[in-house]
Protein backbone atom coordinates (compact mmCIF):
# COMPACT_ATOMS: atom_id res chain seq x y z
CA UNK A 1 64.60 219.11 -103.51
CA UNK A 2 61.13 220.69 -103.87
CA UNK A 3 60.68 222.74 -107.07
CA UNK A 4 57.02 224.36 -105.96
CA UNK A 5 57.49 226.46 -102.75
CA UNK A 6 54.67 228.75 -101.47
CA UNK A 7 54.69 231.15 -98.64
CA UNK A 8 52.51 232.41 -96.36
CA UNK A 9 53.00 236.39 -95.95
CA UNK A 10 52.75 237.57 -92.79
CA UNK A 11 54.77 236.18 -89.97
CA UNK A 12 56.55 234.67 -92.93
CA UNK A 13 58.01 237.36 -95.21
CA UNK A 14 56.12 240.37 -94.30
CA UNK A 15 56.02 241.15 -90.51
CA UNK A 16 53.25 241.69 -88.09
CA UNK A 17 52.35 244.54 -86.09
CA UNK A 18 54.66 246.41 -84.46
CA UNK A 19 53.48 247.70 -80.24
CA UNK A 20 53.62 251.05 -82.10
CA UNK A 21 51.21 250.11 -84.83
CA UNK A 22 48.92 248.54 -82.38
CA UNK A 23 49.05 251.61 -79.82
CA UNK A 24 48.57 253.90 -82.50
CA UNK A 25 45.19 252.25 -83.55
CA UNK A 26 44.25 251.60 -80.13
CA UNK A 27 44.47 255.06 -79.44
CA UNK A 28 43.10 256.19 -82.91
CA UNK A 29 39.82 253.94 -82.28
CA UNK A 30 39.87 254.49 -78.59
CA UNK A 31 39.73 251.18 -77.12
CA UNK A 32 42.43 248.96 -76.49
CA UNK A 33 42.58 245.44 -74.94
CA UNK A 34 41.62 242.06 -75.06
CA UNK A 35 38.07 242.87 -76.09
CA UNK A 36 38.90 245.23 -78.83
CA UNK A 37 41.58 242.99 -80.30
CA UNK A 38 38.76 240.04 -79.94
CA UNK A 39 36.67 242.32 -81.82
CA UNK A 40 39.15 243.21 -84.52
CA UNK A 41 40.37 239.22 -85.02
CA UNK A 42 36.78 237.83 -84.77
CA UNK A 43 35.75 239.90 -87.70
CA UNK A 44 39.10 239.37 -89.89
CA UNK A 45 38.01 236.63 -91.69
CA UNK A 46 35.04 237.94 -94.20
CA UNK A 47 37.56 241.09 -94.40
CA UNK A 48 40.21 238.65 -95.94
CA UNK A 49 37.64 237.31 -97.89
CA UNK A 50 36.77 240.62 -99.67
CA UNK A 51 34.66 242.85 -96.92
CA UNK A 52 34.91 246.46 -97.63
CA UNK A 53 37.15 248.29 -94.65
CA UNK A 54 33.98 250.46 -93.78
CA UNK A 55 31.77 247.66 -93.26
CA UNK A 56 34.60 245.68 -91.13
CA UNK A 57 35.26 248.74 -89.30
CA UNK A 58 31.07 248.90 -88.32
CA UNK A 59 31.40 245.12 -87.78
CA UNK A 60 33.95 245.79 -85.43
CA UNK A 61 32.26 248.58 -83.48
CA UNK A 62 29.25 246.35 -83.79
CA UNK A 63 30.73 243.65 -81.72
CA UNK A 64 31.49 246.08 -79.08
CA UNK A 65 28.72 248.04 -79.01
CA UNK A 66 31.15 251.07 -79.94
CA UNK A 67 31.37 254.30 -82.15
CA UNK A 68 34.77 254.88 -83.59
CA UNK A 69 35.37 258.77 -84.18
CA UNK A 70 37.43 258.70 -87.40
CA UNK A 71 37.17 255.60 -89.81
CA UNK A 72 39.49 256.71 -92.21
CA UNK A 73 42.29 257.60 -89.83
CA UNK A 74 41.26 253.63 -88.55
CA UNK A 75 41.60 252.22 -91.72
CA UNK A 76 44.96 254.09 -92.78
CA UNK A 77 46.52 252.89 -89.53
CA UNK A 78 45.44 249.66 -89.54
CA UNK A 79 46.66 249.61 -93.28
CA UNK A 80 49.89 251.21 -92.35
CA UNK A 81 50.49 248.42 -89.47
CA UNK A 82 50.82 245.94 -92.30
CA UNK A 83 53.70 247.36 -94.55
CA UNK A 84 57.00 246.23 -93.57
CA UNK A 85 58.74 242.62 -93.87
CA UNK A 86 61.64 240.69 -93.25
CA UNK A 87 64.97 241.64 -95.52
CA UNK A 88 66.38 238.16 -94.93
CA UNK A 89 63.17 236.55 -96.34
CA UNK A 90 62.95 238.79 -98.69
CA UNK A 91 66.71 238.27 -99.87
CA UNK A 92 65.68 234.15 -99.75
CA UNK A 93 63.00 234.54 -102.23
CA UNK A 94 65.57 236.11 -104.90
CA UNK A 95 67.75 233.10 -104.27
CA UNK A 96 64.97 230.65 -104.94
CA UNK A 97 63.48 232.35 -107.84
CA UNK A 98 67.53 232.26 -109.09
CA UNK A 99 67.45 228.77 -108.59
CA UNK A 100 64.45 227.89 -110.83
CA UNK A 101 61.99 227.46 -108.40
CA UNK A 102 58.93 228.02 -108.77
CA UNK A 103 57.25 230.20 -106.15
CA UNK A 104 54.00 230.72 -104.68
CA UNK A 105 52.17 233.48 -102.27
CA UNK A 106 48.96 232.78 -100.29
CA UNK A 107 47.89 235.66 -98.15
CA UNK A 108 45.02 236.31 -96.15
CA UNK A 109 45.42 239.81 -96.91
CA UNK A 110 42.30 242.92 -97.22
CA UNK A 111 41.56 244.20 -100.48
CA UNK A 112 42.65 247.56 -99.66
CA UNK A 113 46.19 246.36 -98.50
CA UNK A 114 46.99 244.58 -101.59
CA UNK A 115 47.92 247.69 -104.13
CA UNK A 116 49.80 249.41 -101.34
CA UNK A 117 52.14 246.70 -100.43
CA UNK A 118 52.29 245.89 -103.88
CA UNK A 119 53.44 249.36 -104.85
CA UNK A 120 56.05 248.66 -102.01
CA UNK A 121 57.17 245.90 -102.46
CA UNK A 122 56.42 244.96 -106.52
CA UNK A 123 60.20 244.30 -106.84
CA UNK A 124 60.55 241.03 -104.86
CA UNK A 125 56.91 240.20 -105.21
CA UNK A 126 57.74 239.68 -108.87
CA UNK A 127 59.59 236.34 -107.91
CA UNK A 128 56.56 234.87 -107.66
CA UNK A 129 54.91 232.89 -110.23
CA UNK A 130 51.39 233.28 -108.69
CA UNK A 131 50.17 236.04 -105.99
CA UNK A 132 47.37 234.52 -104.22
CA UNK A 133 45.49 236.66 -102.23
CA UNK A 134 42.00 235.81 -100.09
CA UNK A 135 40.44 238.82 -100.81
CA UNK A 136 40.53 238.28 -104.20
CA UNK A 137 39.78 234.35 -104.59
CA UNK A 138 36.59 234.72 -101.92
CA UNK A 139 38.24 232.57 -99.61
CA UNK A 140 40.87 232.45 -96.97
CA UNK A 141 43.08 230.20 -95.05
CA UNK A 142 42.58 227.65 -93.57
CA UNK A 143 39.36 226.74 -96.19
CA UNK A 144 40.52 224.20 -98.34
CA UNK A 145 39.72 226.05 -101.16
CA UNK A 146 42.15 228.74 -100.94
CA UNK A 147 45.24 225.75 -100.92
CA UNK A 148 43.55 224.30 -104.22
CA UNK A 149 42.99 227.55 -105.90
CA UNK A 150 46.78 228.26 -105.07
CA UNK A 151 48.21 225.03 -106.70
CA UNK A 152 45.86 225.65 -110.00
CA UNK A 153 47.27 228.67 -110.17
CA UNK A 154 50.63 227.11 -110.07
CA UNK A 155 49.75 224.94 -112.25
CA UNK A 156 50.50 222.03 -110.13
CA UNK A 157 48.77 219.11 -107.30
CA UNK A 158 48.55 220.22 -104.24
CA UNK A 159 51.41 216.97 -103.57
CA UNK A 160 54.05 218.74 -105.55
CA UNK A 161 54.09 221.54 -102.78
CA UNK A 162 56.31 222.84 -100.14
CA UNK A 163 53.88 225.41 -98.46
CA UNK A 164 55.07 227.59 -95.11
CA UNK A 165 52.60 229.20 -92.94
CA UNK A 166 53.23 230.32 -89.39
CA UNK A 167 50.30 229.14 -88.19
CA UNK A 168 49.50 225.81 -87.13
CA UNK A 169 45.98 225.69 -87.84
CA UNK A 170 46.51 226.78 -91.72
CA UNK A 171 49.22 224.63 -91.31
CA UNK A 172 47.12 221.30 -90.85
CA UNK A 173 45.12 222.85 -93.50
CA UNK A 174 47.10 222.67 -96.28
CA UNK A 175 48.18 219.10 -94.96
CA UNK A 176 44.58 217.89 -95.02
CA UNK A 177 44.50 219.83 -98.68
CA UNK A 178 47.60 217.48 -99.82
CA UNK A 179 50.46 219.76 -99.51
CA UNK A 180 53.57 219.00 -97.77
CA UNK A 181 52.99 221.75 -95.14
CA UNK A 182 55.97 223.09 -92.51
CA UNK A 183 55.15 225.92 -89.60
CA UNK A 184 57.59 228.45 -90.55
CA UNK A 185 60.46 229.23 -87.53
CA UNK A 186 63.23 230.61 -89.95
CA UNK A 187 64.99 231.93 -93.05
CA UNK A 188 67.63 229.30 -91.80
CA UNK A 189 64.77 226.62 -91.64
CA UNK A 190 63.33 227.41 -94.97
CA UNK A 191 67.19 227.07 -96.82
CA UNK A 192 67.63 223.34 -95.01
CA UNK A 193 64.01 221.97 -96.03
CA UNK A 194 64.49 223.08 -99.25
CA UNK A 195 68.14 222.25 -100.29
């Protein structure tokens, strides 16, 4: 029975963007499509690492040659896209943390997302012996660095965790970094894997 657990946060216990959330920036930055969403992907990860939103936002228009009208209206939907998880994860966490395990959180997440979702969400996120977050450590998944920064922070090897991403590629990360690493399906596959 694993005693070190980290998550992942979005796709995990936070959810992803809703077809509302991503129409609503579509329409706010006026492009939409494969090439935008290219755009806005391709130039996610120095944003996780710590990249202003302005300067992402002109990185992004950069890439596509483009002129967004409103920035700030951008950035607050594109903030706002990120807000909501998953109750039943959320409810597993508390049962963990009751249990005596100790619990981890590494996020790519932007700097300007962290205080909101914290604000939202500070109750559960409390469970959590250490909040890692890429923005704030310089690096993000699936760099090495951000697994070994996470177990330090834990206070642990990277061997004594049980880390769940849902993607494969920061999956096989965290593997090659010496975790025991699992892509995440369910709640109900999280509770089996961890007794």
């Amino acid at each position: 029975m694993p005693d070190v657990i980290v998550f992942d946060l979005y796709g995990v216990i936070a959810r992803t963007q809703t077809p509302e959330a991503v129409r609503r920036i579509e329409k706010i930055a006026g492009r939409s499509g494969p090439p935008f969403w290219d755009a806005y992907w391709g130039c996610r990860p120095a944003y996780d690492a710590g990249q202003e939103s302005a300067s992402y936002w002109a990185d992004v228009a950069g890439r596509l040659g483009a002129t967004f009208p409103d920035v700030p209206a951008l950035i607050e939907a594109d903030l706002g896209s990120w807000t909501e998880v998953d109750d039943d994860m959320v409810a597993l966490v508390g049962e963990l943390a009751g249990e005596g395990r100790t619990l981890g959180l590494l996020s790519n997440i932007i700097g300007d997302l962290v205080p909101r979702f914290e604000d939202r969400h500070g109750a559960w996120l409390a469970h959590f012996d250490a909040l890692v977050y890429s923005c704030r450590i310089g690096v993000a998944k699936p760099d090495q660095r951000a697994y070994e920064i996470c177990a330090e922070r834990l206070g642990v090897r990277p061997a004594d965790v049980l880390f769940f991403d849902d993607n494969e590629r920061n999956v096989h990360a965290a593997r090659e970094a010496g975790m025991r690493a699992e892509l995440f399906t369910s709640r109900n596959q999280v509770r089996a894997l961890v007794g």
